[in-house]
PDB file of N, CA and C in Angstrom:
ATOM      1  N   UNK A   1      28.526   6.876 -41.749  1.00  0.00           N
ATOM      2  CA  UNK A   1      28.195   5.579 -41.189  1.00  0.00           C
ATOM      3  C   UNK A   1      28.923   5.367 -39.856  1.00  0.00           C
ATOM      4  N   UNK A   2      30.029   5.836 -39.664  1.00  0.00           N
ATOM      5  CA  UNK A   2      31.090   5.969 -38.548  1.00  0.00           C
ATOM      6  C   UNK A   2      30.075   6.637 -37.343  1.00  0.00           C
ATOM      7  N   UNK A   3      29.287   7.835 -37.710  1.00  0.00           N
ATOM      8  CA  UNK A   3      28.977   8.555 -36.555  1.00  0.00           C
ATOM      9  C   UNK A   3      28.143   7.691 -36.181  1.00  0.00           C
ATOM     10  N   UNK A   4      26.940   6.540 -36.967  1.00  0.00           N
ATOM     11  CA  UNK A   4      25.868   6.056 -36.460  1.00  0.00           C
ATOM     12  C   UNK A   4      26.593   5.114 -35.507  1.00  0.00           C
ATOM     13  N   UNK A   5      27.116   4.279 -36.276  1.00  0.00           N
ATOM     14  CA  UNK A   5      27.971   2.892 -35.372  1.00  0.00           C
ATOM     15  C   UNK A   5      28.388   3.802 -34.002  1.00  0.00           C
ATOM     16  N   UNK A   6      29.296   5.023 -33.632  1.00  0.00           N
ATOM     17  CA  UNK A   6      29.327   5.322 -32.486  1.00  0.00           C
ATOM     18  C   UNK A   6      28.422   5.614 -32.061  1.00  0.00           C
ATOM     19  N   UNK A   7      27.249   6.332 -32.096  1.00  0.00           N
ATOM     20  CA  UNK A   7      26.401   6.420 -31.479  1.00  0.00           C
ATOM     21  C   UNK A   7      25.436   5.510 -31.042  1.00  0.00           C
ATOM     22  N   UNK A   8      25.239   4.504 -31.333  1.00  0.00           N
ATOM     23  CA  UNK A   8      24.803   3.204 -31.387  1.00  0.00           C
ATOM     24  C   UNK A   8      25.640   2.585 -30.010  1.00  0.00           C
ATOM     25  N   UNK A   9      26.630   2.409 -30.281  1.00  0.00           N
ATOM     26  CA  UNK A   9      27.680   1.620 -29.670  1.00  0.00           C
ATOM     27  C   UNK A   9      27.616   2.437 -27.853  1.00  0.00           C
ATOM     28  N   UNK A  10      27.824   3.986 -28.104  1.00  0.00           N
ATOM     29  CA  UNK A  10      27.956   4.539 -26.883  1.00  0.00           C
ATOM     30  C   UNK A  10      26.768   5.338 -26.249  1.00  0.00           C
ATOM     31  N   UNK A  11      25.998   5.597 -26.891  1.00  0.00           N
ATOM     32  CA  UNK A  11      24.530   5.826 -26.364  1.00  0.00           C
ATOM     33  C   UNK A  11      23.500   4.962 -26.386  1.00  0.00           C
ATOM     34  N   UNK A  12      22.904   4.543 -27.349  1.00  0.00           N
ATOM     35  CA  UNK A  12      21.633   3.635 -28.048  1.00  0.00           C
ATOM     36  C   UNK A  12      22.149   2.258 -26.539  1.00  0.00           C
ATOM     37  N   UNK A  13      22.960   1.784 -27.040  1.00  0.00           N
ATOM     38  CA  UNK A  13      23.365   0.630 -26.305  1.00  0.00           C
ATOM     39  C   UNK A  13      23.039   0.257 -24.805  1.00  0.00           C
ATOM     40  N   UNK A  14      23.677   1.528 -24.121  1.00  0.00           N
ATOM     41  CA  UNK A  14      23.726   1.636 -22.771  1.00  0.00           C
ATOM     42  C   UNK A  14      22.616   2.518 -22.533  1.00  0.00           C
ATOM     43  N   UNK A  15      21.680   3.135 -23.006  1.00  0.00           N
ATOM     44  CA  UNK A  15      20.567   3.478 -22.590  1.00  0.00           C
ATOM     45  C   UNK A  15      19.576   2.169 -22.839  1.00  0.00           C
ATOM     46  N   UNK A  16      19.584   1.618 -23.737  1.00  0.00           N
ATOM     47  CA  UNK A  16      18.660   0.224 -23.887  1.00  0.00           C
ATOM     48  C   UNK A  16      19.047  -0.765 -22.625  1.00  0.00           C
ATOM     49  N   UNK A  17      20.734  -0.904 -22.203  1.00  0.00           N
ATOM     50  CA  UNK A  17      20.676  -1.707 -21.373  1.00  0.00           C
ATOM     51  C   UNK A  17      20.363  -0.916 -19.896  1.00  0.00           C
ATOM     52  N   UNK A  18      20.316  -0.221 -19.659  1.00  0.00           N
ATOM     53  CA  UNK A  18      19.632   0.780 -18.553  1.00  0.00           C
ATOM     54  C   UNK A  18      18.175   0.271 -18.274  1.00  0.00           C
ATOM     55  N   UNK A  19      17.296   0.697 -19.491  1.00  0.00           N
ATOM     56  CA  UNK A  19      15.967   0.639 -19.313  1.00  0.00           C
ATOM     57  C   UNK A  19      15.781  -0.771 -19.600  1.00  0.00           C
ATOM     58  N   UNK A  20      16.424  -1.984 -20.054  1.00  0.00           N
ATOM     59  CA  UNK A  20      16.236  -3.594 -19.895  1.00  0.00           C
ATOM     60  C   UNK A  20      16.573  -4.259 -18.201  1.00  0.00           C
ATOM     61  N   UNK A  21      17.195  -3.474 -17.746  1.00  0.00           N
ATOM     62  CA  UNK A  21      17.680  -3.924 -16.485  1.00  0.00           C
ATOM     63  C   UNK A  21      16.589  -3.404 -14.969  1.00  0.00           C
ATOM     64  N   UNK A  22      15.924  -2.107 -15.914  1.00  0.00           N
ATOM     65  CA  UNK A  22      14.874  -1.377 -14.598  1.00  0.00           C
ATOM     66  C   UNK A  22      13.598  -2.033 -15.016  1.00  0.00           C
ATOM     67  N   UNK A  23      13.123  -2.619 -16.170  1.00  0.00           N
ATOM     68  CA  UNK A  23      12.412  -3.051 -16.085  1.00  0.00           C
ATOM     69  C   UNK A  23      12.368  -4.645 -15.282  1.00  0.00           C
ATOM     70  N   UNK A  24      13.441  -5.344 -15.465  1.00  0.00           N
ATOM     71  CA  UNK A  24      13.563  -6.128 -14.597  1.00  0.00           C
ATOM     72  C   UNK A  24      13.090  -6.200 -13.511  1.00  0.00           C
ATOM     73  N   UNK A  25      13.964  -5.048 -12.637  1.00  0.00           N
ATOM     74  CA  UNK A  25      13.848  -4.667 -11.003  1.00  0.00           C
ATOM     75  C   UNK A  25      12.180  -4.177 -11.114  1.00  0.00           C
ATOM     76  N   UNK A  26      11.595  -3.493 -12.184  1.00  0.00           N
ATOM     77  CA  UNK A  26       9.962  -3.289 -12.071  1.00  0.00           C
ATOM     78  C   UNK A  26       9.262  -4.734 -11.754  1.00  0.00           C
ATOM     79  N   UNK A  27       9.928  -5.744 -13.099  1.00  0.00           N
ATOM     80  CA  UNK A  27       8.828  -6.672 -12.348  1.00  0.00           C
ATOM     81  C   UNK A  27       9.246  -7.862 -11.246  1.00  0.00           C
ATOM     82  N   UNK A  28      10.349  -7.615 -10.962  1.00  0.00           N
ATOM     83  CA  UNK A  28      10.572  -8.145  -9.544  1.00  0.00           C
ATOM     84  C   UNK A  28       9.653  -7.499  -8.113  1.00  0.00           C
ATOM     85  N   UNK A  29       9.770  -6.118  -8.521  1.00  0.00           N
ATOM     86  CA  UNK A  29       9.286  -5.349  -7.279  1.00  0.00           C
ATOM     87  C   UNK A  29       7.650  -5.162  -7.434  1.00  0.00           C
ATOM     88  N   UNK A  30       6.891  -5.691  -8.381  1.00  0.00           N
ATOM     89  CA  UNK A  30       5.531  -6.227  -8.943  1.00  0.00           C
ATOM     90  C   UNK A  30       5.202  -7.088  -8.108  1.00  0.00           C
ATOM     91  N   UNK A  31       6.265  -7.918  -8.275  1.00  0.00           N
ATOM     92  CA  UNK A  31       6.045  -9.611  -7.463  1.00  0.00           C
ATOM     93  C   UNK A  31       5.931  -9.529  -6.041  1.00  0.00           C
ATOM     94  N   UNK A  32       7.231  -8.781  -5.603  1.00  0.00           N
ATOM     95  CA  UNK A  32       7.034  -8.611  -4.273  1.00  0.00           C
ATOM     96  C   UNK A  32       6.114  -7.808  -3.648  1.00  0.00           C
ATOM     97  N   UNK A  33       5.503  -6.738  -4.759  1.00  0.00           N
ATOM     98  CA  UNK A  33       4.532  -6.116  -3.698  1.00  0.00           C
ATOM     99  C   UNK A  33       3.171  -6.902  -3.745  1.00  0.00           C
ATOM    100  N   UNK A  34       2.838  -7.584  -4.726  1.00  0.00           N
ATOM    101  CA  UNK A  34       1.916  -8.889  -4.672  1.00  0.00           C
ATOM    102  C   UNK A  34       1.858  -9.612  -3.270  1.00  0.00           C
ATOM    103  N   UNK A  35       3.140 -10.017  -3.395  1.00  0.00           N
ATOM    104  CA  UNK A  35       3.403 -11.283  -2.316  1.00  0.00           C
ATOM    105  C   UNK A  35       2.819 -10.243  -0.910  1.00  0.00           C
ATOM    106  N   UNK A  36       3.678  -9.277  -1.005  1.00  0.00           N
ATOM    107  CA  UNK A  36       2.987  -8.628   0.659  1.00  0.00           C
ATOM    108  C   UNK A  36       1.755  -8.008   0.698  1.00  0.00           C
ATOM    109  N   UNK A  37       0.884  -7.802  -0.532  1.00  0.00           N
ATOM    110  CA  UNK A  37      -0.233  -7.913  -0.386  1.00  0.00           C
ATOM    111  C   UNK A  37      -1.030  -8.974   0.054  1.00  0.00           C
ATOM    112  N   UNK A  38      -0.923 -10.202  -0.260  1.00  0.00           N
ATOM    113  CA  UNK A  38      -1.453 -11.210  -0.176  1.00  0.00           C
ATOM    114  C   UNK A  38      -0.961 -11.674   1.113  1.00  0.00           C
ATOM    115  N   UNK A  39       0.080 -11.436   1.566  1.00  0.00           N
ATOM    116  CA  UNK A  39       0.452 -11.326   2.796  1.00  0.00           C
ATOM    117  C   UNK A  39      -0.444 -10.909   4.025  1.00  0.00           C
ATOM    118  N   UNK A  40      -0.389  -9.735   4.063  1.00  0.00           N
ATOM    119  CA  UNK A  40      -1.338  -8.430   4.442  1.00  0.00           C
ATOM    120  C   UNK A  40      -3.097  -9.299   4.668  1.00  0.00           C
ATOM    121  N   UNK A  41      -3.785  -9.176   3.521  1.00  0.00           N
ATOM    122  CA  UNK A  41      -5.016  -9.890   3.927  1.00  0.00           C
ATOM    123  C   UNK A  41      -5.024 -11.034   4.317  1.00  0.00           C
ATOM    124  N   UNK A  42      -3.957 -12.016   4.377  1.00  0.00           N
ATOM    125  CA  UNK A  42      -4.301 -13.354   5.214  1.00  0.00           C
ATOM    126  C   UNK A  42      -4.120 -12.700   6.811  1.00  0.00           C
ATOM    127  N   UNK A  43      -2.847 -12.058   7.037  1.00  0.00           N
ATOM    128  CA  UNK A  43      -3.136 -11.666   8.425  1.00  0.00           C
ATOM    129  C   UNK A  43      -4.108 -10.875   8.596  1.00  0.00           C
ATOM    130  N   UNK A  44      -4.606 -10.061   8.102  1.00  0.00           N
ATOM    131  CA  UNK A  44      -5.835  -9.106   8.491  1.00  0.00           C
ATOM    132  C   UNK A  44      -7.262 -10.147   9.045  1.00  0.00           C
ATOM    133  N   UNK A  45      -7.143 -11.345   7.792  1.00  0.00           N
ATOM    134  CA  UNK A  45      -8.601 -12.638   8.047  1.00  0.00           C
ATOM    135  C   UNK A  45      -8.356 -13.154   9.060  1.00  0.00           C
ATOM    136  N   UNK A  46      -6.705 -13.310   9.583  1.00  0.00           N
ATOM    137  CA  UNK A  46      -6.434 -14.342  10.817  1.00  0.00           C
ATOM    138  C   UNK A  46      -6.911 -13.623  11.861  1.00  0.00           C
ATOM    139  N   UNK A  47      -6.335 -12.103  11.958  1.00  0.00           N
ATOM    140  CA  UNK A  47      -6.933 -11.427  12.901  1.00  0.00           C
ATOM    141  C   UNK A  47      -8.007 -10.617  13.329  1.00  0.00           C
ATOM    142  N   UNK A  48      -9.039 -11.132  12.176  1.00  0.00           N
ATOM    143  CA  UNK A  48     -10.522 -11.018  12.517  1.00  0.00           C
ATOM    144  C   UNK A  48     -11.020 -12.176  12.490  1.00  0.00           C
ATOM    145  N   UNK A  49     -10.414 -13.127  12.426  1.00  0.00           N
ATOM    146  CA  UNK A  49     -11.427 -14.245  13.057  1.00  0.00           C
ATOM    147  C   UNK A  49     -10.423 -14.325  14.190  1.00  0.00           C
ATOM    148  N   UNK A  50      -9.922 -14.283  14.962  1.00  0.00           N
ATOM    149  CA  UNK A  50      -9.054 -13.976  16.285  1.00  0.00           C
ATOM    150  C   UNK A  50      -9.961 -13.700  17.168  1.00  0.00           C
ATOM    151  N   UNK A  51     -10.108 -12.024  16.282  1.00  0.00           N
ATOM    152  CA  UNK A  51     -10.914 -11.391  17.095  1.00  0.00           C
ATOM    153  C   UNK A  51     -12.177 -11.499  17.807  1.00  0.00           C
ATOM    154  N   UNK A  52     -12.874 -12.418  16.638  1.00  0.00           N
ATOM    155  CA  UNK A  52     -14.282 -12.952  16.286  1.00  0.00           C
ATOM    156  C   UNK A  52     -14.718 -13.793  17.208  1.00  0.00           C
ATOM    157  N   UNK A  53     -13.621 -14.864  17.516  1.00  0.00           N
ATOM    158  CA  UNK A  53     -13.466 -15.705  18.863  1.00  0.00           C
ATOM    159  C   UNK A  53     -12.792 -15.106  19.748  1.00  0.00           C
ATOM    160  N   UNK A  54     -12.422 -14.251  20.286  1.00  0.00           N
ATOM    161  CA  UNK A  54     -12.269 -13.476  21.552  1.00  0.00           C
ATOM    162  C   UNK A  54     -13.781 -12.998  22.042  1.00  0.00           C
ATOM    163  N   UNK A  55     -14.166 -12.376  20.965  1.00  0.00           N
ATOM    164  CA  UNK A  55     -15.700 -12.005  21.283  1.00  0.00           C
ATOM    165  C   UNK A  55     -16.781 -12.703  21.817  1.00  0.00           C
ATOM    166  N   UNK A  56     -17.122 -13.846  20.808  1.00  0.00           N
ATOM    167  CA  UNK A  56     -17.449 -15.133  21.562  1.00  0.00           C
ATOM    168  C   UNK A  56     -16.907 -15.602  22.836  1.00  0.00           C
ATOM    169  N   UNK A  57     -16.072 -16.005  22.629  1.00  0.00           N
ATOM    170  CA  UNK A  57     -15.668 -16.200  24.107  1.00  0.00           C
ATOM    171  C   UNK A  57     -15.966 -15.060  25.371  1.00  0.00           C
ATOM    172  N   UNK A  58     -15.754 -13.997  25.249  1.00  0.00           N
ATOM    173  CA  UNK A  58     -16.279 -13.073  26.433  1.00  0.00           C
ATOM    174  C   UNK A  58     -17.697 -13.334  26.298  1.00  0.00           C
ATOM    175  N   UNK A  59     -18.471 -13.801  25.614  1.00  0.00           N
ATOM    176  CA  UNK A  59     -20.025 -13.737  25.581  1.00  0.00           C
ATOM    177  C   UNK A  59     -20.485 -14.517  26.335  1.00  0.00           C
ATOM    178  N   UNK A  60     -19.761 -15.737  25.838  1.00  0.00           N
ATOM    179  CA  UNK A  60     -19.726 -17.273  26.770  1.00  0.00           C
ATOM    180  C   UNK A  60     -19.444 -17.009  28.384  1.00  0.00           C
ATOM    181  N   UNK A  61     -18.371 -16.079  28.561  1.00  0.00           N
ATOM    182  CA  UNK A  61     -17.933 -15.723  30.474  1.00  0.00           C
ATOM    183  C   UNK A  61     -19.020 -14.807  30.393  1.00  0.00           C
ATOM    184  N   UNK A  62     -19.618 -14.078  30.397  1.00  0.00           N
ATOM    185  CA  UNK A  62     -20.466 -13.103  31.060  1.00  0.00           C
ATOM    186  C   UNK A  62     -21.509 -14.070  31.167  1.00  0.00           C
ATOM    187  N   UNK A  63     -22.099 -14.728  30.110  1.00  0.00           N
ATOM    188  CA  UNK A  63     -23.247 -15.750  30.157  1.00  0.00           C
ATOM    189  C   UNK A  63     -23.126 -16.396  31.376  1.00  0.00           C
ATOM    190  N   UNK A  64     -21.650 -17.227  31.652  1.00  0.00           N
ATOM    191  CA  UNK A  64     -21.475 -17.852  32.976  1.00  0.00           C
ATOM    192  C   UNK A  64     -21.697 -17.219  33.934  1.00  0.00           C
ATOM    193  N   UNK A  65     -21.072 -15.979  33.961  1.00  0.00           N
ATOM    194  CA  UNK A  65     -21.117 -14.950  35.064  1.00  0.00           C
ATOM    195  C   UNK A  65     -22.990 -14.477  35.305  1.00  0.00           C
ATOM    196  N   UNK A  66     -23.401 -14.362  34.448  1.00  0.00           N
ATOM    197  CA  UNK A  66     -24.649 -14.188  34.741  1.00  0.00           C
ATOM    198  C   UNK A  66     -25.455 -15.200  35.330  1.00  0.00           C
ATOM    199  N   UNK A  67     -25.727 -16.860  35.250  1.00  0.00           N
ATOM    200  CA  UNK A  67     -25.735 -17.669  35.621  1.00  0.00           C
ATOM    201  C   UNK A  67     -25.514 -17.503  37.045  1.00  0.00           C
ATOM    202  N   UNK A  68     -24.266 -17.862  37.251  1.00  0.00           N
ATOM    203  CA  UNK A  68     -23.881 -17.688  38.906  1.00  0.00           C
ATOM    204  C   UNK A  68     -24.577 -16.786  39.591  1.00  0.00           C
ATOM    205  N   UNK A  69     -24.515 -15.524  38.683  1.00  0.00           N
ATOM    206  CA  UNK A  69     -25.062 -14.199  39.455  1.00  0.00           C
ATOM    207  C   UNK A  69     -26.745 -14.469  39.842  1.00  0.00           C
ATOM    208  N   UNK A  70     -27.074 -15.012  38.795  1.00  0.00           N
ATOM    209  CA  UNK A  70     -28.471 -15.770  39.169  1.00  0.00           C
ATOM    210  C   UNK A  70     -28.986 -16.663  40.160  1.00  0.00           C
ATOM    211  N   UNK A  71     -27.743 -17.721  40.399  1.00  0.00           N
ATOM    212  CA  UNK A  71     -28.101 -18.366  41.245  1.00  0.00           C
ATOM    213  C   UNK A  71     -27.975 -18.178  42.230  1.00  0.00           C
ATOM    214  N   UNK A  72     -26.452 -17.366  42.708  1.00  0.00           N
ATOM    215  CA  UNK A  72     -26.458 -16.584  43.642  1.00  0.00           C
ATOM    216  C   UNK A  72     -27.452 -16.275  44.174  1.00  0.00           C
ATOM    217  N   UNK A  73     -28.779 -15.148  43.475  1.00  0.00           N
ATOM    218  CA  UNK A  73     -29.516 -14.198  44.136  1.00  0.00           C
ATOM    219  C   UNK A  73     -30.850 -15.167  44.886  1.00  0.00           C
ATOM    220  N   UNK A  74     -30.868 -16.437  44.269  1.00  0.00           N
ATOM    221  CA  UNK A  74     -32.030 -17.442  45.010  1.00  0.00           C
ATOM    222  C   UNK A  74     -31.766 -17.805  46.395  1.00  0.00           C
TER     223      UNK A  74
END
């Protein structure tokens, strides 16, 4: 009964609290890679609709530019 109680006490123990403590840090580091996922696609949406209106907008100046260029040629 002596050998179980030590072994218990100096292995069982500290290997359980090993693998209670990494699972922890697992689902901490779950969370956080969540968070910078979700991270990640809001900037990706910000910077395609950025983009989306940059585009527009150059459509809008050439339109002008064409205009002028038009009236110009009368």
């Amino acid at each position: 009964m002596e050998v179980i109680d030590l072994i218990m006490k100096w292995i069982i123990a500290p290997v359980a609290a090993f693998v209670w403590v990494l699972h922890g840090r697992v689902g901490r580091h779950d969370t956080e890679i969540e968070v910078i996922k979700a991270t990640i696609a809001s900037n990706k949406e910000f910077h395609d609709r950025e983009f989306k209106e940059m585009r527009e907008n150059f459509k809008r100046v050439f339109e002008k530019l064409d205009t002028i260029e038009a009236a110009l040629r009368k």
